[in-house]
C-alpha atoms as a PDB file:
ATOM      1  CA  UNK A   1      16.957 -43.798 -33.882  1.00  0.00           C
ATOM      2  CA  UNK A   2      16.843 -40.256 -34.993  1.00  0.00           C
ATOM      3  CA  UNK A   3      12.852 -40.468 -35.203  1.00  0.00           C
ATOM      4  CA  UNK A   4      12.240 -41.507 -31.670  1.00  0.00           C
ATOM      5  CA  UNK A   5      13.562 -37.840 -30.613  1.00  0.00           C
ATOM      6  CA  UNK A   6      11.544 -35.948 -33.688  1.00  0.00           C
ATOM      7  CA  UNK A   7       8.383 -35.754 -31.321  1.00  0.00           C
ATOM      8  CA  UNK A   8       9.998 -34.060 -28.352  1.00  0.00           C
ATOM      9  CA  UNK A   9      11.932 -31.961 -30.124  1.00  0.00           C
ATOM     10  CA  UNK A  10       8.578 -31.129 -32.320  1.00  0.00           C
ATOM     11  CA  UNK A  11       6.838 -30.021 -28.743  1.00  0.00           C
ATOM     12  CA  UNK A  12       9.308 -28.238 -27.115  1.00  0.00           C
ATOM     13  CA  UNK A  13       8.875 -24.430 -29.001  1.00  0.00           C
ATOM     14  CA  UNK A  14       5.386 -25.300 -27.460  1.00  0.00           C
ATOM     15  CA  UNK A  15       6.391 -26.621 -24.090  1.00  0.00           C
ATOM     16  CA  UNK A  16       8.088 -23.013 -23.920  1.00  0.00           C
ATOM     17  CA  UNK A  17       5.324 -21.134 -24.694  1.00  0.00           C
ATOM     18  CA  UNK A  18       3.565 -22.632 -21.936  1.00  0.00           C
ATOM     19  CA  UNK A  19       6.153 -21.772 -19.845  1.00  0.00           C
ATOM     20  CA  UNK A  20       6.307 -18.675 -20.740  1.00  0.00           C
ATOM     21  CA  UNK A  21       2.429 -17.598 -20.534  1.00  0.00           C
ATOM     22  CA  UNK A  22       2.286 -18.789 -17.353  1.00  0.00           C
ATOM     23  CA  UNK A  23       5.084 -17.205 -16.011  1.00  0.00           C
ATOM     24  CA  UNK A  24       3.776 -13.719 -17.380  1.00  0.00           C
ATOM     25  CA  UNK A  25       1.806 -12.655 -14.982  1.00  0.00           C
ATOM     26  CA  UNK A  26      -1.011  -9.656 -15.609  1.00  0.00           C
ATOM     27  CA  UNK A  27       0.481  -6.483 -14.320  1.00  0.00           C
ATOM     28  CA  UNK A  28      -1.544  -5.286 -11.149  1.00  0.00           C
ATOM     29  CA  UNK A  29      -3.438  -2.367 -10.940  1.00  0.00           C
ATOM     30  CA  UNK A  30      -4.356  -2.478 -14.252  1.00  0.00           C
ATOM     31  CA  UNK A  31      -7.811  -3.126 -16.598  1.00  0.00           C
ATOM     32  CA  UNK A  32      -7.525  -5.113 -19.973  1.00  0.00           C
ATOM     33  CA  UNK A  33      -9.174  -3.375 -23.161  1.00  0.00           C
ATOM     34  CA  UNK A  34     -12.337  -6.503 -22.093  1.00  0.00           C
ATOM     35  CA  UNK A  35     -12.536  -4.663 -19.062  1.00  0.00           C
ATOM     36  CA  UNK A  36     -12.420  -1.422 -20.310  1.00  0.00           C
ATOM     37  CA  UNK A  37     -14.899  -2.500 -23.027  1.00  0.00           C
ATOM     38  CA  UNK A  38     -17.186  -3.793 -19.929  1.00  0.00           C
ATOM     39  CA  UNK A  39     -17.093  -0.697 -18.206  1.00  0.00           C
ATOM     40  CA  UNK A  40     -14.695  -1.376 -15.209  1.00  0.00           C
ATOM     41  CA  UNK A  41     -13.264   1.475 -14.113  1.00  0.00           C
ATOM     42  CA  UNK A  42      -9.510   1.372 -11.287  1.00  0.00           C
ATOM     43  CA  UNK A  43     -10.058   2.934  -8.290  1.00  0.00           C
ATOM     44  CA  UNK A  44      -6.442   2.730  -7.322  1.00  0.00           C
ATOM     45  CA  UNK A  45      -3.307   2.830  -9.693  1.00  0.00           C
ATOM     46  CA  UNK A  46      -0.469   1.778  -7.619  1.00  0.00           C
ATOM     47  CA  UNK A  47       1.086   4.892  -7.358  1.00  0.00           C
ATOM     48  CA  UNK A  48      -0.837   7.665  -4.984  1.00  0.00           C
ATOM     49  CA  UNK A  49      -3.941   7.982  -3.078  1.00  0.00           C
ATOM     50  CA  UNK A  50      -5.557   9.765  -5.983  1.00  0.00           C
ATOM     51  CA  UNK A  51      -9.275   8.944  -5.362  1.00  0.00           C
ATOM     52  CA  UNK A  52      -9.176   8.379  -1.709  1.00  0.00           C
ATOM     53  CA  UNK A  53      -9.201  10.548   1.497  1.00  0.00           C
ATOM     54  CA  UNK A  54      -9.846   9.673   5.149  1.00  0.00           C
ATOM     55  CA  UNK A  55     -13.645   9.007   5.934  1.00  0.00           C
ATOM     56  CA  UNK A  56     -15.229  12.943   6.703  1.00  0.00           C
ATOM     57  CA  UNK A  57     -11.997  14.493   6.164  1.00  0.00           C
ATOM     58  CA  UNK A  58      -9.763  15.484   3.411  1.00  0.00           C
ATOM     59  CA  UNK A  59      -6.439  14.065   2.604  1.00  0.00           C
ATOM     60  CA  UNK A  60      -4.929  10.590   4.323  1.00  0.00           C
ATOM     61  CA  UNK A  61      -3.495  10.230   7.173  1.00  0.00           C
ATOM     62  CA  UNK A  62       0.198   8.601   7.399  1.00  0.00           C
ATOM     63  CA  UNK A  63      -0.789   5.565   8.403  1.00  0.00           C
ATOM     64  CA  UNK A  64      -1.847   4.384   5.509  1.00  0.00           C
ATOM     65  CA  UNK A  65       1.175   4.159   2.944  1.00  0.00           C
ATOM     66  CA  UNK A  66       1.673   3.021  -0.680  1.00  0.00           C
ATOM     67  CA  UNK A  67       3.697   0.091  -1.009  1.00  0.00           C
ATOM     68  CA  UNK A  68       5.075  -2.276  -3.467  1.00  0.00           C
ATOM     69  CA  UNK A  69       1.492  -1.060  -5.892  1.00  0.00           C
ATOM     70  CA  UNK A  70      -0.277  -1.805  -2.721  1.00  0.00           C
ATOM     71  CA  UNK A  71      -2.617   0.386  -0.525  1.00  0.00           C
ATOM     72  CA  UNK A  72      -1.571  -0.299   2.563  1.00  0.00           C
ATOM     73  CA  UNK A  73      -2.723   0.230   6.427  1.00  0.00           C
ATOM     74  CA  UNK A  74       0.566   0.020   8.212  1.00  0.00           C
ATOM     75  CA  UNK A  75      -0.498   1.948  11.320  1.00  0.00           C
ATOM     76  CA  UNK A  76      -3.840   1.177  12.217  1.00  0.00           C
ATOM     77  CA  UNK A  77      -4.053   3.829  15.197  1.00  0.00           C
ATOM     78  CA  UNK A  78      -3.012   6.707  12.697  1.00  0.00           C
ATOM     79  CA  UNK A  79      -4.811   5.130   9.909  1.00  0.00           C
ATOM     80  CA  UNK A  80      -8.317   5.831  10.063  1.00  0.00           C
ATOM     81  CA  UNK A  81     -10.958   4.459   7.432  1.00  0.00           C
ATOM     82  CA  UNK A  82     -10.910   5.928   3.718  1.00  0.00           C
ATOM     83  CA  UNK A  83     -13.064   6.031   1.035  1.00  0.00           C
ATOM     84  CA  UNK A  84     -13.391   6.685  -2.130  1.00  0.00           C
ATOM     85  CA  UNK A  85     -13.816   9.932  -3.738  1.00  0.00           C
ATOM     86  CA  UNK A  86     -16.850   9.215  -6.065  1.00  0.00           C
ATOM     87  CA  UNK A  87     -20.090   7.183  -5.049  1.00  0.00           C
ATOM     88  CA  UNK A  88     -21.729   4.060  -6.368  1.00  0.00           C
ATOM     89  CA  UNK A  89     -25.245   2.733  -6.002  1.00  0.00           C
ATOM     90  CA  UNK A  90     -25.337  -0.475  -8.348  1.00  0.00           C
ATOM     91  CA  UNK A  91     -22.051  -2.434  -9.076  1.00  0.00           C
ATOM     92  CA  UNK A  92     -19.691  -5.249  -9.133  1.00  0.00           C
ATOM     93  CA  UNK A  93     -16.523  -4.773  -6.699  1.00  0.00           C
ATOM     94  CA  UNK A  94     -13.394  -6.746  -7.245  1.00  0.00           C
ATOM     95  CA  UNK A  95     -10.002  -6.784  -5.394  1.00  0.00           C
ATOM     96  CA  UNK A  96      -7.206  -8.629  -3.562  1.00  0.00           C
ATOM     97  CA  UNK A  97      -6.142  -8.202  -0.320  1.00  0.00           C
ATOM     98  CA  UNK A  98      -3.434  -9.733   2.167  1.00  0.00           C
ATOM     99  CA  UNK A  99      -3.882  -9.076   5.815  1.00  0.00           C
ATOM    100  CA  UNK A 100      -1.574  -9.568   8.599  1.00  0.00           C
ATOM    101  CA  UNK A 101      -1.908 -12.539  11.404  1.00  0.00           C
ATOM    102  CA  UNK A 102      -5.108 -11.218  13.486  1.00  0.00           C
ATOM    103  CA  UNK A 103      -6.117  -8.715  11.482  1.00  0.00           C
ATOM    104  CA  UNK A 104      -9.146  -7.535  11.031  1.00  0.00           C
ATOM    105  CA  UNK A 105     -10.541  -4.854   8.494  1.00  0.00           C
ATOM    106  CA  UNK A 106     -13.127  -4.674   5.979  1.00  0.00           C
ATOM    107  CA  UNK A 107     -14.967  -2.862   2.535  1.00  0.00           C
ATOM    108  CA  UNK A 108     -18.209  -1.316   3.423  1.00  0.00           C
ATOM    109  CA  UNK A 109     -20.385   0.329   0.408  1.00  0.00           C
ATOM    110  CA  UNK A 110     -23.049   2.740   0.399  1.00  0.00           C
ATOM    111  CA  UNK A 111     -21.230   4.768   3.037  1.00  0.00           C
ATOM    112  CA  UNK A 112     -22.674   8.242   3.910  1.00  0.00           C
ATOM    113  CA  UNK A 113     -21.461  11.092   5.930  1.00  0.00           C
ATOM    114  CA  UNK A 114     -24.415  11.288   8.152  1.00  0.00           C
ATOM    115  CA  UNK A 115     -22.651   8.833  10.421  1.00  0.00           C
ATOM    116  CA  UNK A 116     -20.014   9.516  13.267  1.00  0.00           C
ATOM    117  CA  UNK A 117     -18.561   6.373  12.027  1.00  0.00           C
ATOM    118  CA  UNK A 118     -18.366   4.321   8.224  1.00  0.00           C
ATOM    119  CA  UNK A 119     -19.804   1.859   9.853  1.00  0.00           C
ATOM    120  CA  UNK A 120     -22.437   3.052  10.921  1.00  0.00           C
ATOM    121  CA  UNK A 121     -23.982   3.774   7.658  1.00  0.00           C
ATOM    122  CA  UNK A 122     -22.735   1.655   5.122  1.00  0.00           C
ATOM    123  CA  UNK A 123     -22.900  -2.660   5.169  1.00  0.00           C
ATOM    124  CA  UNK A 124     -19.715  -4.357   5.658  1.00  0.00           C
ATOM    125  CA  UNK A 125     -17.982  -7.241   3.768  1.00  0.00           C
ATOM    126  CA  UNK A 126     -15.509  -8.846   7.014  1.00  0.00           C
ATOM    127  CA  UNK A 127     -12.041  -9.007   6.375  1.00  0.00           C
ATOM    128  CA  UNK A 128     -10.381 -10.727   9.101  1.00  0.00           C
ATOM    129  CA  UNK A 129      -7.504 -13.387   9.815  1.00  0.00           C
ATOM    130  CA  UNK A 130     -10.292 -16.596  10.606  1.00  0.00           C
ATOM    131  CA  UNK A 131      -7.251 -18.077  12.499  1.00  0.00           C
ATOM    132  CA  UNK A 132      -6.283 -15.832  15.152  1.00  0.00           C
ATOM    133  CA  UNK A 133      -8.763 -12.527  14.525  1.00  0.00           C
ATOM    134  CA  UNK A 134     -10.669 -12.095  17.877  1.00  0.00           C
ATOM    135  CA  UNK A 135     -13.911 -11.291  15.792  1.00  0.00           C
ATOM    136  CA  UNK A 136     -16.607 -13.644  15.475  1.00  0.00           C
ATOM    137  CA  UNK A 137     -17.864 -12.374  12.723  1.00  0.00           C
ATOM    138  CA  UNK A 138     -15.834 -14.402   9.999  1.00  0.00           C
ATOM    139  CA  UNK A 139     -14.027 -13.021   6.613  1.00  0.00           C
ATOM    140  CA  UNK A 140     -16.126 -12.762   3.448  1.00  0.00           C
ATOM    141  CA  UNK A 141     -19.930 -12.316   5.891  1.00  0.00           C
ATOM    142  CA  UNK A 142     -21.935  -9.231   5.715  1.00  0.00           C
ATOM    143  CA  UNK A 143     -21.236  -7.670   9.181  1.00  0.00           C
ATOM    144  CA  UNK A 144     -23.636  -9.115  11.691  1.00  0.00           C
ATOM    145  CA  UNK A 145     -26.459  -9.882   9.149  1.00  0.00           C
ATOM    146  CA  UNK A 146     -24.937 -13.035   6.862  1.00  0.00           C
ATOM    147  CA  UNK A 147     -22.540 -15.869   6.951  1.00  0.00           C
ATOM    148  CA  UNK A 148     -22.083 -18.478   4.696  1.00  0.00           C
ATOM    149  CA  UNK A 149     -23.881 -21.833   5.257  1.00  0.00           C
ATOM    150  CA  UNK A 150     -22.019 -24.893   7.130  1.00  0.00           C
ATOM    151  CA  UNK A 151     -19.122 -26.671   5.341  1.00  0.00           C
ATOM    152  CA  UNK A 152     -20.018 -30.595   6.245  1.00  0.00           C
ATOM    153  CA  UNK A 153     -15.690 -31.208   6.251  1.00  0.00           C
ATOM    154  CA  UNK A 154     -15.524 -29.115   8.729  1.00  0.00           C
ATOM    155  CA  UNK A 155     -18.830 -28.795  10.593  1.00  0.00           C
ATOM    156  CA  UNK A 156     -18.231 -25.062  10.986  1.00  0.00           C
ATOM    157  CA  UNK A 157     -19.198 -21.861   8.246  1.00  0.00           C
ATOM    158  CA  UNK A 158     -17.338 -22.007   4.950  1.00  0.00           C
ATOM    159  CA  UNK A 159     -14.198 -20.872   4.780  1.00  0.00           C
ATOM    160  CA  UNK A 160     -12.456 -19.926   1.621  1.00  0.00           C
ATOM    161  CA  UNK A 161      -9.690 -17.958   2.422  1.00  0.00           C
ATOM    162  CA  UNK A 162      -6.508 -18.262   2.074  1.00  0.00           C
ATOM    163  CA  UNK A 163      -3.596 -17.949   4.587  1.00  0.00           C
ATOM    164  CA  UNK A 164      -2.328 -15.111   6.182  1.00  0.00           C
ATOM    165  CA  UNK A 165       0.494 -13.361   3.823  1.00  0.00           C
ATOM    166  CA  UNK A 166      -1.158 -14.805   0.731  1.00  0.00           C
ATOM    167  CA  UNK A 167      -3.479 -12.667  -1.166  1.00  0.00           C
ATOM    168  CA  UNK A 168      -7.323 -13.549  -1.565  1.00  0.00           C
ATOM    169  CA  UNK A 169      -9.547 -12.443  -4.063  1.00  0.00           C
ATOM    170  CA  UNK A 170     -12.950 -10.710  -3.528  1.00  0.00           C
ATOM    171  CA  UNK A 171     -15.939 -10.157  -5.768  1.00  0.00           C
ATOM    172  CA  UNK A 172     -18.809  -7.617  -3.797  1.00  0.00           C
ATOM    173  CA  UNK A 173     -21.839  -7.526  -6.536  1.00  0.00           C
ATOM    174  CA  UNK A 174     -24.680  -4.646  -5.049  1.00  0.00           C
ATOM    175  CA  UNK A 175     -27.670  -4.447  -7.164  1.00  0.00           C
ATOM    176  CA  UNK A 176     -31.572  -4.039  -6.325  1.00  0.00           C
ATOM    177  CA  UNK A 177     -32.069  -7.676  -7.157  1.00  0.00           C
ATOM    178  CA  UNK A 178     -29.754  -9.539  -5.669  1.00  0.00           C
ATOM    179  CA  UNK A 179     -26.266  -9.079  -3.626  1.00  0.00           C
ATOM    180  CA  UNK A 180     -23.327 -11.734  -3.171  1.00  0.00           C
ATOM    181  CA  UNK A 181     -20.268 -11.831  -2.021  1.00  0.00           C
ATOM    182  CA  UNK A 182     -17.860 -14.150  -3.476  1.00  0.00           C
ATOM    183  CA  UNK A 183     -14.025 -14.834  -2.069  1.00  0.00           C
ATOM    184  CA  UNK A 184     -11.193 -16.713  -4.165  1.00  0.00           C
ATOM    185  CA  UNK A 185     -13.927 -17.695  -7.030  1.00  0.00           C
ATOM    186  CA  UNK A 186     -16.287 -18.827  -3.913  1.00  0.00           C
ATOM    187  CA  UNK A 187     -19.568 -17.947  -3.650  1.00  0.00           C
ATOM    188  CA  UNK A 188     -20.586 -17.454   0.137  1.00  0.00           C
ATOM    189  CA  UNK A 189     -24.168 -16.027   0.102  1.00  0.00           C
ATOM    190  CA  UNK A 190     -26.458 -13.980  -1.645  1.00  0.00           C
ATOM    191  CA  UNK A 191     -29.309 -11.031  -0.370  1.00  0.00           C
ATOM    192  CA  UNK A 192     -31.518  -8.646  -1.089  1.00  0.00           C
ATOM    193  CA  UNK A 193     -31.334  -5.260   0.515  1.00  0.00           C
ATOM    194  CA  UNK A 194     -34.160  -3.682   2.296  1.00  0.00           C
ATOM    195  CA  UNK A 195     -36.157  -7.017   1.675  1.00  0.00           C
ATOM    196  CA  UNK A 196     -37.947  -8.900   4.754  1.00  0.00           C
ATOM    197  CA  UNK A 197     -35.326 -10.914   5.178  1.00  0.00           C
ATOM    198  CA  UNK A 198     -33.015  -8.106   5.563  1.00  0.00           C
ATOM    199  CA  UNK A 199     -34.736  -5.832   7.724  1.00  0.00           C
ATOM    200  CA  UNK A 200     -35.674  -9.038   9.946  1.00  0.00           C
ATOM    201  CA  UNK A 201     -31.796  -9.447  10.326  1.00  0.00           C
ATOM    202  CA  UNK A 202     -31.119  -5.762  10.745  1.00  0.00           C
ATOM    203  CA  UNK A 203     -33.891  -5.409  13.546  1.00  0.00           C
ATOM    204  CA  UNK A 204     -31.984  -8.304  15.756  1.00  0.00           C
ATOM    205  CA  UNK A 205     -28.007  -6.603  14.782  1.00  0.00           C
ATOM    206  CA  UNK A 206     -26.121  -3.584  16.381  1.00  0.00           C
ATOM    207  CA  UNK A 207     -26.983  -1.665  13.324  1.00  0.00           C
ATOM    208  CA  UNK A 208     -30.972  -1.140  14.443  1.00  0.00           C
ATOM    209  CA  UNK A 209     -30.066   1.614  16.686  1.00  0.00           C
ATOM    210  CA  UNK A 210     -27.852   3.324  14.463  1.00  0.00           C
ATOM    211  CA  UNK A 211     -30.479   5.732  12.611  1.00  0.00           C
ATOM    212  CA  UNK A 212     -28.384   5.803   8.854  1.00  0.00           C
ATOM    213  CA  UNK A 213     -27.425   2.463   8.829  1.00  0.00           C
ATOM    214  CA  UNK A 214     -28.280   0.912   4.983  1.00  0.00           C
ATOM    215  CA  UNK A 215     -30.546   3.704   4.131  1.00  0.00           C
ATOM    216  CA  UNK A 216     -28.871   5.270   1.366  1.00  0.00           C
ATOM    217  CA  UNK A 217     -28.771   3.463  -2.195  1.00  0.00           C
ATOM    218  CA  UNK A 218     -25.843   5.126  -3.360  1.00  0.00           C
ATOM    219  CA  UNK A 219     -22.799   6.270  -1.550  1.00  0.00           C
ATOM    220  CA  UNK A 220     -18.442   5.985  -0.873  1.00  0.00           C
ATOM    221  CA  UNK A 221     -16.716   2.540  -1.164  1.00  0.00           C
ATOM    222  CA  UNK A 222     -14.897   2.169   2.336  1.00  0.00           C
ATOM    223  CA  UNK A 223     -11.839   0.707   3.679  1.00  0.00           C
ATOM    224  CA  UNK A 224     -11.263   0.069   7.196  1.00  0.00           C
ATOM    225  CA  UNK A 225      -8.194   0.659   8.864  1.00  0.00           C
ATOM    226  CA  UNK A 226      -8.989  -1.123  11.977  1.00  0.00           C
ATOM    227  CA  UNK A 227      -6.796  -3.973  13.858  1.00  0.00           C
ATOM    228  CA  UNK A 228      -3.222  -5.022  12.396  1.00  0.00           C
ATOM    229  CA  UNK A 229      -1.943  -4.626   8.733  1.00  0.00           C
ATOM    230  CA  UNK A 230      -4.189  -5.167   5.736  1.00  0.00           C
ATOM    231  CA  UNK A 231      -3.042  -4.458   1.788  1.00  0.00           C
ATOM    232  CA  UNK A 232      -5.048  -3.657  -1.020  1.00  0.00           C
ATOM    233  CA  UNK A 233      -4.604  -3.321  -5.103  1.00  0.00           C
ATOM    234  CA  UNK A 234      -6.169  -4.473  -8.255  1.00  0.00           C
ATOM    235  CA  UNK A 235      -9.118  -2.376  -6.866  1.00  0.00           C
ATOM    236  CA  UNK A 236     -11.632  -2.212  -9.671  1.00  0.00           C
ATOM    237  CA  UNK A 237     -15.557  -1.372  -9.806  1.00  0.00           C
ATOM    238  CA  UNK A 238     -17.949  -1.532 -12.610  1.00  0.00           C
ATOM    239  CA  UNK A 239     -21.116   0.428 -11.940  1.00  0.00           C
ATOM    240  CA  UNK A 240     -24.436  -1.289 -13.059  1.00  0.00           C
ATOM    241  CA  UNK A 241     -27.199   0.561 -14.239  1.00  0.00           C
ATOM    242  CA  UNK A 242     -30.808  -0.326 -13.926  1.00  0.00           C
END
């Protein structure tokens, strides 16, 4: 009889080691030595707004707050978009967010100051509540210019995201050869900037009267603060070089 209970008692040191590596989760707002071997560098630490300032001003204003190791817009209408201190042309942009029921907000790259608004120089990647946001333009799609193709469950763009007070994960890769945008490990679309297909989109969008729109290879990452509460962290960016 004392054999049949050998086995158990033989897997349970490793039954708690499972346990436990699950349960011990990475610490936020961090990069492992891989990533610091690759070349990722944080853009936010948890702690301050230390590489961020409102959009053509210095500073940020008190509506955005840090919280919990998040970057968060808890007053959109004394928020204001921010961006980051240094510029990027090529990269690979990863971070979480969690946004509040209808909310809408977004990342836009390549961001100059020759605009009145971020927008209107820099592409954005949509964040939005798809339940209840009044946008049409959907989470994860490049502002006006992409959306992902049809999902045949649902007969309506794919959807990937997760719901609200949960925290998705983006991936924003910019290079000469090929874009994508990528949300919770899905892959929504890819494009090429300043190719036919682009400018073909651009020409039919909002963005072909605005004189600075995607013209600049290299340029601030944005945030917007923009309708209801978003949160940011693990904010990370790896610049490419080609």
């Amino acid at each position: 009889m004392k054999h049949i209970f050998l086995i158990p008692l033989l897997l349970l040191p490793l039954a708690m080691t499972s346990c436990a590596t699950k349960q011990a989760a990475a610490p936020i707002n961090s990069l492992t030595k891989q990533e610091e071997a690759d070349g990722w560098q944080l853009l936010f630490d948890g702690k301050d707004f230390d590489g961020w300032h409102n959009f053509k001003n210095d500073g940020v204003r008190p509506g955005w707050q840090i919280k919990d190791g998040a970057l968060v817009c808890v007053e959109p209408h004394n928020a204001g978009d921010i961006v980051s201190t240094g510029k990027f042309d090529w990269f690979e942009l990863q971070l979480d967010y969690n946004i509040s029921e209808a909310g809408n907000s977004g990342i836009m790259f390549h961001v100059t100051n020759d605009g009145d608004r971020m927008w209107a120089t820099g592409p954005e990647f949509q964040l939005e509540d798809n339940v209840k946001a009044v946008d049409k333009q959907r989470c994860g799609w490049l502002y006006q210019l992409y959306q992902p193709p049809i999902d045949p469950k649902t007969g309506k763009p794919l959807d990937a995201t997760k719901p609200v007070g949960q925290w998705n994960h983006v991936r924003l890769l910019i290079t000469p050869q090929k874009c994508e945008h990528d949300i919770n490990g899905v892959k929504y679309f890819d494009y090429v900037l300043h190719s036919d297909d682009f400018n073909a989109r651009l020409a039919k969008s909002k963005f072909a009267k605005m004189p600075f729109y995607a013209k600049s290879d290299i340029g601030f990452i944005g945030l917007q603060g923009d309708h209801g509460s978003v949160s940011f962290r693990n904010i990370k960016i790896r610049p490419i070089k080609e």
